[in-house]
C-alpha atoms as a PDB file:
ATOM      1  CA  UNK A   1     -32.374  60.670  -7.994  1.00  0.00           C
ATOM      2  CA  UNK A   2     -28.888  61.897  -9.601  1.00  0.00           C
ATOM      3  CA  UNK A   3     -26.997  60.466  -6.895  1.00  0.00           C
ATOM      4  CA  UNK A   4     -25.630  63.605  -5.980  1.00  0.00           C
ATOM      5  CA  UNK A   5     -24.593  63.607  -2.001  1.00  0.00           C
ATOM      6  CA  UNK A   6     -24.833  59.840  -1.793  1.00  0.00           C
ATOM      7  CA  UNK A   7     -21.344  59.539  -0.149  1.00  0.00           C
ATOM      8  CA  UNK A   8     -22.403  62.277   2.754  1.00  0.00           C
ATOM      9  CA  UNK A   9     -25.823  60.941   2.982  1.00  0.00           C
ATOM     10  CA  UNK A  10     -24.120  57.439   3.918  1.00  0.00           C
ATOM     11  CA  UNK A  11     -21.250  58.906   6.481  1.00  0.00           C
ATOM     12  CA  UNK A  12     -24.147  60.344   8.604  1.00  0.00           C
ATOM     13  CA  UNK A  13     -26.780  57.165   8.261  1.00  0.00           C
ATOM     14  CA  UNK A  14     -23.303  55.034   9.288  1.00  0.00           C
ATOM     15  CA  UNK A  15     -22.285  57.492  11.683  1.00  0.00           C
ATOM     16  CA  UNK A  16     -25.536  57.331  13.520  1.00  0.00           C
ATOM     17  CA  UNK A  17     -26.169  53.629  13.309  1.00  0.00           C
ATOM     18  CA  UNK A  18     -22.528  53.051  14.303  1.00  0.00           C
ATOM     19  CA  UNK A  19     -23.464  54.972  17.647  1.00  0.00           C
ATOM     20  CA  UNK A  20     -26.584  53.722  18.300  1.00  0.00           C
ATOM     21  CA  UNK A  21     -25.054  50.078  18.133  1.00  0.00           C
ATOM     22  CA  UNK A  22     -21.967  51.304  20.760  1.00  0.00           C
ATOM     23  CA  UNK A  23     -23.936  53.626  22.926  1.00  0.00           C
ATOM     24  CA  UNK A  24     -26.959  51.669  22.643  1.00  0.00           C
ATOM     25  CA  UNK A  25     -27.819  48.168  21.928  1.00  0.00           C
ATOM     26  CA  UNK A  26     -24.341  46.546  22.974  1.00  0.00           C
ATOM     27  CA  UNK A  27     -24.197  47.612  26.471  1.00  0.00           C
ATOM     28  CA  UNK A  28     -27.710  46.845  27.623  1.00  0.00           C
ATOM     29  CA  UNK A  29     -29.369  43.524  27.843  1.00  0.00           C
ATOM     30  CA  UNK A  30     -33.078  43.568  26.370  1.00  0.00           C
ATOM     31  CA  UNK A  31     -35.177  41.852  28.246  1.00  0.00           C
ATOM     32  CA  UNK A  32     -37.711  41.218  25.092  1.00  0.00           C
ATOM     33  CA  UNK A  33     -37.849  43.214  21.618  1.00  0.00           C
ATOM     34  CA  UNK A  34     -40.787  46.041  23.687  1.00  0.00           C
ATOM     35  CA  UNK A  35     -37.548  46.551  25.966  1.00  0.00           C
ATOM     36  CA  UNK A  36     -35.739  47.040  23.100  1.00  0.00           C
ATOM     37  CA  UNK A  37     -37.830  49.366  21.068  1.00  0.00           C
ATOM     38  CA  UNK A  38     -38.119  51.642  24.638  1.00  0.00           C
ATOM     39  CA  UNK A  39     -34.113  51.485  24.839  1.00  0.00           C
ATOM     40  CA  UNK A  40     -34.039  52.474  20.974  1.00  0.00           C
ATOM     41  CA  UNK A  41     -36.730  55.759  21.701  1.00  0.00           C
ATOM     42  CA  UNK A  42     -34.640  56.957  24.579  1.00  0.00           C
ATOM     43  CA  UNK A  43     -31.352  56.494  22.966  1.00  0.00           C
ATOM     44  CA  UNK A  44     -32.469  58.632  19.358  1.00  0.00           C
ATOM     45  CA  UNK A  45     -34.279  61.004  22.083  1.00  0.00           C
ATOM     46  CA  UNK A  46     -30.672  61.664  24.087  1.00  0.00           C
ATOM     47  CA  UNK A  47     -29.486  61.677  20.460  1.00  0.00           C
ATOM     48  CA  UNK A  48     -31.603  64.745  18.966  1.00  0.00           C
ATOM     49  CA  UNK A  49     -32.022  66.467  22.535  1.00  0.00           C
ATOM     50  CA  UNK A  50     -28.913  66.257  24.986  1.00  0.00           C
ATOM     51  CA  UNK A  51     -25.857  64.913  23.098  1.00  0.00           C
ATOM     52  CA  UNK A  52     -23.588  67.346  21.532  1.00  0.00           C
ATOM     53  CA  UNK A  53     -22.503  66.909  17.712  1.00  0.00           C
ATOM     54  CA  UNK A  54     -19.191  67.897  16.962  1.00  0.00           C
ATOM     55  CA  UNK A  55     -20.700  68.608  13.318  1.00  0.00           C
ATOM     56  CA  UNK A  56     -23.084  71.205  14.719  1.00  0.00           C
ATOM     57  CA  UNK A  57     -20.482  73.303  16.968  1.00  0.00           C
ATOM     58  CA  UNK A  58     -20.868  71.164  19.832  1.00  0.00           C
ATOM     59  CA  UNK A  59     -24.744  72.010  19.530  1.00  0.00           C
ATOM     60  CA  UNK A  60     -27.600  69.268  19.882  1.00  0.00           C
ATOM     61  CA  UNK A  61     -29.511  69.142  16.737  1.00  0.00           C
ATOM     62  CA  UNK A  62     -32.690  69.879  18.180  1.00  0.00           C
ATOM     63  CA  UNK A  63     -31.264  73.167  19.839  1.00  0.00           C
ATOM     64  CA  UNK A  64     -29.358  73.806  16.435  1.00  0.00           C
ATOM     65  CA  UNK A  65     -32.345  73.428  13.930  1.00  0.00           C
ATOM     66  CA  UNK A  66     -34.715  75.499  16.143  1.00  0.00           C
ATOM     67  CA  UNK A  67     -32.447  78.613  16.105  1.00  0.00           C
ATOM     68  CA  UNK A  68     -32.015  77.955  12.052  1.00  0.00           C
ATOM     69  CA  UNK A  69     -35.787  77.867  11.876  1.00  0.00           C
ATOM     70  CA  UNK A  70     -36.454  80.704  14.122  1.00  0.00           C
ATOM     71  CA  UNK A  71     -33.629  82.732  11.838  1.00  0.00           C
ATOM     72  CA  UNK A  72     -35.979  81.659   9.094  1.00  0.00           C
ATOM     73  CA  UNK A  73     -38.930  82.904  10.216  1.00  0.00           C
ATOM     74  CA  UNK A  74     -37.895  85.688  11.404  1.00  0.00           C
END
């Protein structure tokens, strides 16, 4: 690796971790780490699917990447 991008690459890993700590794992009270692991799969699944990125035009990324791939294939 040449390095190049490194800097972004970390913003959005932080970004996302950052959230998922907020949003996630500080409000709720695990019961034991399966609990946990369900909270964490729900959380990145409202993540990809429902919550709006500001990055993306206020799109989810799952909406946003299937119209880039369907612009692809077309």
């Amino acid at each position: 690796m040449d390095g190049k991008g490194r800097a972004t690459d970390n913003s959005r890993t932080e970004r996302f971790f950052r959230s998922l700590k907020y949003k996630c794992i500080y409000i709720n009270e695990f019961e034991d780490p399966r609990a946990l692991r369900k909270g964490l799969a729900r959380y990145v699944q409202f993540y990809n699917e429902e919550r709006p990125h500001q990055s993306l035009g206020e799109a989810c990324p799952a909406q946003f990447y299937a119209h880039i791939v369907k612009t692809i294939a077309s």
